[in-house]
Protein backbone atom coordinates (compact mmCIF):
# COMPACT_ATOMS: atom_id res chain seq x y z
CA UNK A 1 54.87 -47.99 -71.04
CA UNK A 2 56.28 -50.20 -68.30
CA UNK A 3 55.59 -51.56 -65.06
CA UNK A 4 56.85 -51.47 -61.92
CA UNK A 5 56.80 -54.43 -59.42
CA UNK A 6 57.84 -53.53 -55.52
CA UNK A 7 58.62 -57.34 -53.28
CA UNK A 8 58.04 -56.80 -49.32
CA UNK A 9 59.37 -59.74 -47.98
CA UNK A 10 58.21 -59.59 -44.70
CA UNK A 11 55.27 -61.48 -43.29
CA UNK A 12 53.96 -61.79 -40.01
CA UNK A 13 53.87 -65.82 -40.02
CA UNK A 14 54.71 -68.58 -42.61
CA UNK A 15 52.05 -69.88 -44.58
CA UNK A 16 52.50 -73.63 -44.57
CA UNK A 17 52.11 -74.07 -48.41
CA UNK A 18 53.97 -70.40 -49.44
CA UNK A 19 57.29 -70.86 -51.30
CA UNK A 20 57.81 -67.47 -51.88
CA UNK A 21 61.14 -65.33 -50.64
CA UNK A 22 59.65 -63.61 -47.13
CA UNK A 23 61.08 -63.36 -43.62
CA UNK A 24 59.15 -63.80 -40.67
CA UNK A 25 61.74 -61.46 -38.87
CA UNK A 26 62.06 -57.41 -39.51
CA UNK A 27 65.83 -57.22 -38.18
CA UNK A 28 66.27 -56.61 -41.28
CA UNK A 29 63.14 -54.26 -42.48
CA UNK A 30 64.74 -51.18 -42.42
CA UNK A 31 67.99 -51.82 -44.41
CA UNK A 32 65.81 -53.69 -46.72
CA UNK A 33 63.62 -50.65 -47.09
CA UNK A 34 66.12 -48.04 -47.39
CA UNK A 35 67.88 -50.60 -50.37
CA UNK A 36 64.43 -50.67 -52.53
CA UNK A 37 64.60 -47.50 -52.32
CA UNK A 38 67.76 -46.87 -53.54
CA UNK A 39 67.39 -49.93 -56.26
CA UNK A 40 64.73 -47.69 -57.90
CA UNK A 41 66.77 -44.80 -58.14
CA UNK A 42 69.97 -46.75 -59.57
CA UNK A 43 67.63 -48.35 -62.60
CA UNK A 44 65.12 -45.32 -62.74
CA UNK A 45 66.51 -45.21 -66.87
CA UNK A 46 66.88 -48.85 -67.63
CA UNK A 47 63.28 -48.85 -69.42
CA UNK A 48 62.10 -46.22 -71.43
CA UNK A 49 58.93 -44.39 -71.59
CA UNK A 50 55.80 -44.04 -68.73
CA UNK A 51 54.55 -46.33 -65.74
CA UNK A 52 51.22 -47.46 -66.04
CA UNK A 53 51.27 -49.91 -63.06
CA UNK A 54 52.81 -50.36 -59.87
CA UNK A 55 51.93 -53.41 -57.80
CA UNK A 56 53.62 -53.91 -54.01
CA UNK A 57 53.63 -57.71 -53.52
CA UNK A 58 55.13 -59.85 -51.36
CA UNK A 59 55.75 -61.47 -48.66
CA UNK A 60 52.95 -59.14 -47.15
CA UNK A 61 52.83 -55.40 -47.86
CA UNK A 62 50.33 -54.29 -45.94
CA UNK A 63 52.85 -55.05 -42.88
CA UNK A 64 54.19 -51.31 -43.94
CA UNK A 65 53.36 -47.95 -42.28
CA UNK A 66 52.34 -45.02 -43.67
CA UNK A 67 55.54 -43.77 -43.17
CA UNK A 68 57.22 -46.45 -44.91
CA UNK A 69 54.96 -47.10 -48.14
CA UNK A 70 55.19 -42.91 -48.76
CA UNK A 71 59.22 -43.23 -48.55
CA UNK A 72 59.17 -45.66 -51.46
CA UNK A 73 55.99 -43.79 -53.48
CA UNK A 74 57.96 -40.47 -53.59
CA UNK A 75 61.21 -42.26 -54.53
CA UNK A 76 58.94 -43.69 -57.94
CA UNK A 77 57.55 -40.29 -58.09
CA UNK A 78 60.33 -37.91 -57.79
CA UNK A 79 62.05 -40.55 -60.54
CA UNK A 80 59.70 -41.88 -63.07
CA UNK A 81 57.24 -40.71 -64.88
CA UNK A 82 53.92 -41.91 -64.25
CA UNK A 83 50.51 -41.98 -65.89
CA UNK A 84 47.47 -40.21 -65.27
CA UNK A 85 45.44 -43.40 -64.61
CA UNK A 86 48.08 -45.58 -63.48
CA UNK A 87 47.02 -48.71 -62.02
CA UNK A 88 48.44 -48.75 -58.32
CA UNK A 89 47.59 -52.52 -56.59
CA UNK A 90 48.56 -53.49 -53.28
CA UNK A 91 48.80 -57.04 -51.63
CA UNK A 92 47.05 -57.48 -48.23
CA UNK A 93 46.10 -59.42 -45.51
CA UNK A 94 42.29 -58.89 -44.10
CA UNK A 95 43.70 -58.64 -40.71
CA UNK A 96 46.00 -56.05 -41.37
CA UNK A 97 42.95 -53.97 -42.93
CA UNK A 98 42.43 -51.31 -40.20
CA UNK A 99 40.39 -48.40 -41.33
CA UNK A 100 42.90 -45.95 -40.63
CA UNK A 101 45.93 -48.01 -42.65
CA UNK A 102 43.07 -48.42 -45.59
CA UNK A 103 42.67 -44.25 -45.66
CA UNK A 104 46.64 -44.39 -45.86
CA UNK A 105 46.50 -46.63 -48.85
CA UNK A 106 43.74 -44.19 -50.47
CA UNK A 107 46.08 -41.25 -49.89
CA UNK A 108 48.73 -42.13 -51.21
CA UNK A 109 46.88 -43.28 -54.58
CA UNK A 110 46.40 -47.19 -53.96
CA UNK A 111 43.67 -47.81 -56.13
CA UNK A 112 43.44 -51.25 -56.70
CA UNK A 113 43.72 -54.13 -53.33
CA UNK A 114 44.61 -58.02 -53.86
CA UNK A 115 43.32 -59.07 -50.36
CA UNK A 116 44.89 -62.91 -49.54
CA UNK A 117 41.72 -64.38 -48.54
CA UNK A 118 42.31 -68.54 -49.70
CA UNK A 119 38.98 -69.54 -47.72
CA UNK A 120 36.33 -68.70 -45.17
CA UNK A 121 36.41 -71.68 -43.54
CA UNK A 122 38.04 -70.62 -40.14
CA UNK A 123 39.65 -74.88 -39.79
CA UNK A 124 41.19 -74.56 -43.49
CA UNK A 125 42.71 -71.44 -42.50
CA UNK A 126 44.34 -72.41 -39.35
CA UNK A 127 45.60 -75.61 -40.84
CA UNK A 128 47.01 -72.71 -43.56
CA UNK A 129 48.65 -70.89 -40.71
CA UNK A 130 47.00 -67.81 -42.03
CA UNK A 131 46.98 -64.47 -39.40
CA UNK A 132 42.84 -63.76 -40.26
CA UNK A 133 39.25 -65.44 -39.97
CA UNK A 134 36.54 -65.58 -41.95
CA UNK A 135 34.99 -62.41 -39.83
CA UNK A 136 38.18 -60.66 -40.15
CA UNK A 137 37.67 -61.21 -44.15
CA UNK A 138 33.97 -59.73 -44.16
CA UNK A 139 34.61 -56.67 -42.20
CA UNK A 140 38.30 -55.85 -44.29
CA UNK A 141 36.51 -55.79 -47.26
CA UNK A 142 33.53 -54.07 -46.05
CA UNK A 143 35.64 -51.33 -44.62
CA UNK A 144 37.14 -50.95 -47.78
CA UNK A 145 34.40 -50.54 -49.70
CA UNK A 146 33.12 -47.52 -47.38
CA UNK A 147 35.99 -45.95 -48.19
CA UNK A 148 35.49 -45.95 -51.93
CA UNK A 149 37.81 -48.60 -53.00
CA UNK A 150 36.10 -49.97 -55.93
CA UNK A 151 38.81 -52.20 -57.54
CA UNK A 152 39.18 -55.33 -55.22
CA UNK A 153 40.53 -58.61 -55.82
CA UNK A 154 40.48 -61.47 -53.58
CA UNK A 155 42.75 -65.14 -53.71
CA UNK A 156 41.46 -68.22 -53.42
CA UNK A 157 42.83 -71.82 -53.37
CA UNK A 158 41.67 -75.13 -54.35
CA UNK A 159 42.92 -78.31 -54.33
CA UNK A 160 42.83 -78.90 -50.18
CA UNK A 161 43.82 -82.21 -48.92
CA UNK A 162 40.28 -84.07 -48.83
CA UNK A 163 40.77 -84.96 -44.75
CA UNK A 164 40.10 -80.68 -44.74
CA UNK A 165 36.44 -81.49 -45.59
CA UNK A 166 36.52 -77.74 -47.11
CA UNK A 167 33.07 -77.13 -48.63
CA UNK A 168 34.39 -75.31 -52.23
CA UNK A 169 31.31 -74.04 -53.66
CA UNK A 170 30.23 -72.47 -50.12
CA UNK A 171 33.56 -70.40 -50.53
CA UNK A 172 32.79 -70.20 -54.02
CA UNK A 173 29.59 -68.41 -52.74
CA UNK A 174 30.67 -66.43 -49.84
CA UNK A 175 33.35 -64.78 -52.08
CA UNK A 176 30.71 -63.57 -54.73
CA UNK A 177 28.53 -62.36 -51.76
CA UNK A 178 31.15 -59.65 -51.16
CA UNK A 179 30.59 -58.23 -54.75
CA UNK A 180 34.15 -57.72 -55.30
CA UNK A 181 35.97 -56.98 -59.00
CA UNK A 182 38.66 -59.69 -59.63
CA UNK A 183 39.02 -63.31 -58.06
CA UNK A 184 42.39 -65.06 -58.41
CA UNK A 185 42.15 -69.02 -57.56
CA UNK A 186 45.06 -70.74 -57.71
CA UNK A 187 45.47 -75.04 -57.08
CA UNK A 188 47.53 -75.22 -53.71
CA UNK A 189 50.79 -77.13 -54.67
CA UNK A 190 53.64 -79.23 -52.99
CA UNK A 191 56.54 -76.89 -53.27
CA UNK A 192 59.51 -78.10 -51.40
CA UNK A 193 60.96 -76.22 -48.53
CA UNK A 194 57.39 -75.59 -46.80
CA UNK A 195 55.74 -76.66 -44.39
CA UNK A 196 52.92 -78.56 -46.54
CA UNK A 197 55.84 -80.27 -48.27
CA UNK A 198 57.08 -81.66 -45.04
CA UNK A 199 54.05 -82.73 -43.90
CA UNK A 200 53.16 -84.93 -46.94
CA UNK A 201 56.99 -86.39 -47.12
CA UNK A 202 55.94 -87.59 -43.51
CA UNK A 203 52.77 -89.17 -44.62
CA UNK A 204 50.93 -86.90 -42.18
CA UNK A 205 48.42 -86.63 -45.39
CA UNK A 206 48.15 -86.30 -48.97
CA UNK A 207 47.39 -84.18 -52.08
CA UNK A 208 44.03 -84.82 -54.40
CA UNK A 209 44.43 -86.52 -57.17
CA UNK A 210 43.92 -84.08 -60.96
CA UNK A 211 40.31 -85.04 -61.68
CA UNK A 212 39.51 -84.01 -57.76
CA UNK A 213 41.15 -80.65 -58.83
CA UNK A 214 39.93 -80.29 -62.39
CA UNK A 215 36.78 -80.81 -60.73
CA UNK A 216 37.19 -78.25 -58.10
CA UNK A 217 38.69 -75.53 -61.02
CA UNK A 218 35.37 -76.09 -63.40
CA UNK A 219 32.69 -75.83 -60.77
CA UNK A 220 34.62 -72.02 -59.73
CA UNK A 221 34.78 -71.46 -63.75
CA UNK A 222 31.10 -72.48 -64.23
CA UNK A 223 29.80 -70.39 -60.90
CA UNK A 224 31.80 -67.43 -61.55
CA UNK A 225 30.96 -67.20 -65.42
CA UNK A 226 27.14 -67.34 -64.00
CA UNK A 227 27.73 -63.85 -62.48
CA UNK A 228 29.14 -62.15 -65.41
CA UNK A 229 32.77 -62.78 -64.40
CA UNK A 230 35.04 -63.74 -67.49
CA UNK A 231 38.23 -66.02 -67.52
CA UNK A 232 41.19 -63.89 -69.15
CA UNK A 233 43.99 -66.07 -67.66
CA UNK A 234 44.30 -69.61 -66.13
CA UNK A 235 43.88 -68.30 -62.57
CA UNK A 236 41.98 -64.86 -63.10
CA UNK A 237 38.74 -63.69 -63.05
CA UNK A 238 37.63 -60.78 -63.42
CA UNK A 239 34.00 -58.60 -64.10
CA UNK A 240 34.51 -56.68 -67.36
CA UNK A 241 36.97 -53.97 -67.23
CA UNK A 242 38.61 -55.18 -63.73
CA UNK A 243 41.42 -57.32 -65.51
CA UNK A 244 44.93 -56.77 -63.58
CA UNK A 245 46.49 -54.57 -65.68
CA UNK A 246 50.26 -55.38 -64.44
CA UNK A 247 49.33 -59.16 -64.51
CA UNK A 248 48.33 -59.27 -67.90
CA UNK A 249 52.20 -56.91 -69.00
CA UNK A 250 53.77 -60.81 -67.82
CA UNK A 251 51.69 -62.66 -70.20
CA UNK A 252 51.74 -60.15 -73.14
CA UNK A 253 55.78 -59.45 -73.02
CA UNK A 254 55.36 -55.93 -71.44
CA UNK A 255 58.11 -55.13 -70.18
CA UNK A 256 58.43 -54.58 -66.19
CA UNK A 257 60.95 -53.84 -63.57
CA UNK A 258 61.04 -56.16 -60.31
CA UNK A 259 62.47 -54.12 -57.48
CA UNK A 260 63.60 -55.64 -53.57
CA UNK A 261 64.48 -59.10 -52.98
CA UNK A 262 64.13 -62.29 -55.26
CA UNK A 263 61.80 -59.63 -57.55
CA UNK A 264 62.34 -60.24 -61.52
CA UNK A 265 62.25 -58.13 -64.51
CA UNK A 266 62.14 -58.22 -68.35
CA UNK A 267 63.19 -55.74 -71.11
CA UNK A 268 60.81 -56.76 -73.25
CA UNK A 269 62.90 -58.29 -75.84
CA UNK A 270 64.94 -60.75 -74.48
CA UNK A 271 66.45 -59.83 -71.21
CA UNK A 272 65.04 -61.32 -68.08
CA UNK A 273 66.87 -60.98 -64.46
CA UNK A 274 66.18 -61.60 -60.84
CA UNK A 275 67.38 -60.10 -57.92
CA UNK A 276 69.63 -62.44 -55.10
CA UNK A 277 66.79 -64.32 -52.71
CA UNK A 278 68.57 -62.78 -49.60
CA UNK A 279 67.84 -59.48 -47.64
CA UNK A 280 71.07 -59.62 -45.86
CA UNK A 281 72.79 -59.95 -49.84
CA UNK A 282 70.48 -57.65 -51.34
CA UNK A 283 71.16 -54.93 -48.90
CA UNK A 284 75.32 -55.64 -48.95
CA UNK A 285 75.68 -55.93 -52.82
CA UNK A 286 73.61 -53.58 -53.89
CA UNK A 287 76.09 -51.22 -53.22
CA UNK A 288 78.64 -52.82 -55.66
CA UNK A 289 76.43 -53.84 -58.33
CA UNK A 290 76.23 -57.91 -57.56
CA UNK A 291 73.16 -58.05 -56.35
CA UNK A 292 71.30 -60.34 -59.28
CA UNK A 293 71.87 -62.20 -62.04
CA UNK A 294 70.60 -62.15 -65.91
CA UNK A 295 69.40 -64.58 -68.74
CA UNK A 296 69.64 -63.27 -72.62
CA UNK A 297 66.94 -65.69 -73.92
CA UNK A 298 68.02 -67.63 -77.22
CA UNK A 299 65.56 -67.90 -80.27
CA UNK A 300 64.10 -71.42 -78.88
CA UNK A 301 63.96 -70.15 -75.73
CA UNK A 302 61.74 -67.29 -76.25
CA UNK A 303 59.84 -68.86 -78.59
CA UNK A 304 59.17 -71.58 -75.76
CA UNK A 305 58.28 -68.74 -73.13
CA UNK A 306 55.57 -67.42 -75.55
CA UNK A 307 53.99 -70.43 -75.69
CA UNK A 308 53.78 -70.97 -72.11
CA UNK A 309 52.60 -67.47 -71.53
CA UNK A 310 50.48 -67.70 -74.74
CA UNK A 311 48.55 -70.87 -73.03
CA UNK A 312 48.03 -69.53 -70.07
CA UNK A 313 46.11 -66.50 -71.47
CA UNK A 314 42.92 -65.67 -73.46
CA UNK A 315 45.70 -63.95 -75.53
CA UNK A 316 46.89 -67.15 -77.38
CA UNK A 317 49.89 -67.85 -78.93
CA UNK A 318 50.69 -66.17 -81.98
CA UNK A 319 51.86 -68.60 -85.10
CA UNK A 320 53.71 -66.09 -86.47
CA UNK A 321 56.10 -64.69 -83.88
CA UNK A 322 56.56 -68.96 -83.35
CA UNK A 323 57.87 -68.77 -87.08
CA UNK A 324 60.37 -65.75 -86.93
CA UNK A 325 62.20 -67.73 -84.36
CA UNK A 326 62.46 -70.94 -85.20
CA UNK A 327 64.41 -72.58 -88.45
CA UNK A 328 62.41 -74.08 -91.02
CA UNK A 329 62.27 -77.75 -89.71
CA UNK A 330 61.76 -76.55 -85.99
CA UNK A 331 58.36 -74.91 -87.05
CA UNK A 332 57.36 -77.93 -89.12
CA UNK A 333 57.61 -80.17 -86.07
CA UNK A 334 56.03 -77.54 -83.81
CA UNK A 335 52.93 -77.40 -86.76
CA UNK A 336 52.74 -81.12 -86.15
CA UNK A 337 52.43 -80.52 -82.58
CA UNK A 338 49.68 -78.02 -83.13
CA UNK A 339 47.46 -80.40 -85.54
CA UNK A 340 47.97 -83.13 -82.69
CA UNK A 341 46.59 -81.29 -79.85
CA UNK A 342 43.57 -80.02 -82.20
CA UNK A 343 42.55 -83.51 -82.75
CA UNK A 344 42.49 -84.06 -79.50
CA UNK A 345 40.35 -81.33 -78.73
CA UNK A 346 42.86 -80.10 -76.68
CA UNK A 347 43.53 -76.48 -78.65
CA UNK A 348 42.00 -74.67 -80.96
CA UNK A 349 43.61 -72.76 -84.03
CA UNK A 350 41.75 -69.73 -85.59
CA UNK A 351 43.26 -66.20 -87.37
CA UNK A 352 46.66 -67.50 -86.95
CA UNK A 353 46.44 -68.00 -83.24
CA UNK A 354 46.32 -71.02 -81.12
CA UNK A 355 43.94 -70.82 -77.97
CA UNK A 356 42.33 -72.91 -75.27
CA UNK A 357 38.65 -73.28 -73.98
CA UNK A 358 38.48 -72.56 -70.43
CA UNK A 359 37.62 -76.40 -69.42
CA UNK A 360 41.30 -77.32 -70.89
CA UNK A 361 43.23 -74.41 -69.30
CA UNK A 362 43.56 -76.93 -66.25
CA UNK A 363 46.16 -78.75 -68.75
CA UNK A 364 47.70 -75.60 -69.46
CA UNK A 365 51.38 -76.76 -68.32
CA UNK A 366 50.93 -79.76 -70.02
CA UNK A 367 50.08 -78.17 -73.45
CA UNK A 368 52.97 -76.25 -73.06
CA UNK A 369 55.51 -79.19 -72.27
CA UNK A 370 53.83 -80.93 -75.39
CA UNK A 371 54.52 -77.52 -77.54
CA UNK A 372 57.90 -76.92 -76.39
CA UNK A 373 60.83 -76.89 -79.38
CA UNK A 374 63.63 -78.68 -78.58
CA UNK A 375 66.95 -76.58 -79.37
């Protein structure tokens, strides 16, 4: 089984912290349509076997008409084969939540919503140039839930500049009042080329400091964990049963295809490739073939990719694969590594696996930096 992932990259306005490929102009949505279309008939056999999840992500989906999101579902359907229960997600914004577009979604099989909420405070979201309000929030998800949708996950971020005065456990709060499945909470960062990254080189403000954010990540871990939701991933959450099924194929080596713009994909072995971050060079070179570029990962460097997956996830990293991959003095330095971080408390080793408590996944990317094997 494989997955399919489908990148809209159109959005009504720019997010000041988004780094993402999106346009804020749909001169070019049609072309760009009509070429994802075509994309997934061109590499309908490059993966073998079923598709158990198909996830529309952006950029901002729900932008898309009816008319438009059936075009591309029929294209999947008329050329792969899908499964009975396949898991079909779709990125929105609240505002874009009407009730009629929501019956469109359940129609044409969306059963699963990732709803970009980031916070109901109505200042932190217009400093966020976000399109919704808190209001906007309640009723999208309320609306959905009429309808039957029963598989909803909302975002969240932490992390806000402390001039924001953003009240984190009343968002904390608010979210769990809406008795959704999944929550995704992710520490805003200074990516370059946005806004937010502008701001801050111009002193306008700046970022907390890691204990402000680690503090911030355990008090969400601790309230959600209080409600029965469980921690299967750094930044996912999820009541038992509700885990994203597509998310967890990139942490487990499932192999996926990334369709549209700047979308990437993975064999499953040891192929990974992107697609050009362009719509006006996706839509010309698609045509001929030149439209992305590909990586055939070396021994070290998948070995390094599992561990950073591995940390990331309740999964773990798996000693053994690490040996198959790496020469006999490259695993005794990585053991070394291992036996390091466990005195520290920072990891745990147990049935041949390496893991780490949830209080220590905030020094996820720095476990994995200390793990890495040098070529």
């Amino acid at each position: 089984m494989f997955g399919i992932y489908i990148h809209i990259p159109f959005c009504k306005k720019a997010c000041n912290y988004c780094d993402f490929h999106f346009s804020t102009s749909f001169k070019t949505k049609d072309s760009t349509l009509k070429a994802i279309s075509e994309e997934l008939v061109i590499r309908k056999n490059e993966l073998k076997g079923g598709v158990n999840t198909l996830y529309f992500g952006g950029g901002t989906p729900s932008v898309l008409s009816r008319q438009e999101l059936n075009k591309i579902i029929h294209v999947v359907k008329e050329n792969y084969l899908l499964s009975e229960d396949i898991e079909i997600t779709f990125e929105c914004n609240p505002d874009d939540l009407t009730t009629n577009k929501l019956k469109d979604f359940k129609h044409l099989g969306v059963n699963r919503l990732s709803i970009g909420v980031q916070s109901f405070d109505n200042a932190v979201l217009s400093w966020m140039n976000r399109t919704h309000s808190e209001q906007k929030t309640l009723e999208a998800v309320q609306k959905a839930q009429d309808l039957g949708f029963s598989n909803i996950s909302i975002d969240l971020i932490y992390g806000l500049p402390t001039f924001l005065n953003r009240n984190w456990q009343l968002d904390i709060d608010k979210a769990l009042a809406l008795k959704v499945q999944h929550i995704s909470s992710y520490n805003l960062t200074n990516e370059k080329n946005t806004a937010l990254y502008n701001d801050i080189k111009k002193h306008k403000y700046t970022m907390p400091d890691q204990d402000y954010c680690s503090e911030e990540y355990l008090l969400l871990i601790k309230s959600l964990a209080q409600v029965g939701f469980s921690q299967y991933e750094v930044s996912n959450f999820s009541l038992n049963g509700y885990e994203s099924l597509h998310n967890s194929s990139y942490w487990s080596g499932t192999p996926y295809l990334g369709i549209g713009p700047s979308a990437h994909s993975f064999d499953g072995h040891r192929t990974r490739r992107w697609n050009v971050s362009n719509n006006n060079s996706y839509c010309r070179e698609l045509s001929n073939n030149n439209f992305y570029e590909t990586e055939t990962l070396k021994d070290v460097d998948l070995a390094n990719e599992i561990i950073l997956l591995g940390v990331r996830s309740f999964n773990g990293i798996a000693i053994e694969k690490i040996s198959k991959l790496l020469s006999d003095k490259q695993f005794s330095a990585f053991q070394k590594k291992l036996n390091k971080l466990e005195e520290n408390q920072l990891i745990q080793q147990r049935d041949k696996k390496v893991f780490i408590e949830s209080k220590r996944l905030i020094m996820s990317d720095y476990i994995a930096r200390e793990l890495f094997i040098l070529p």
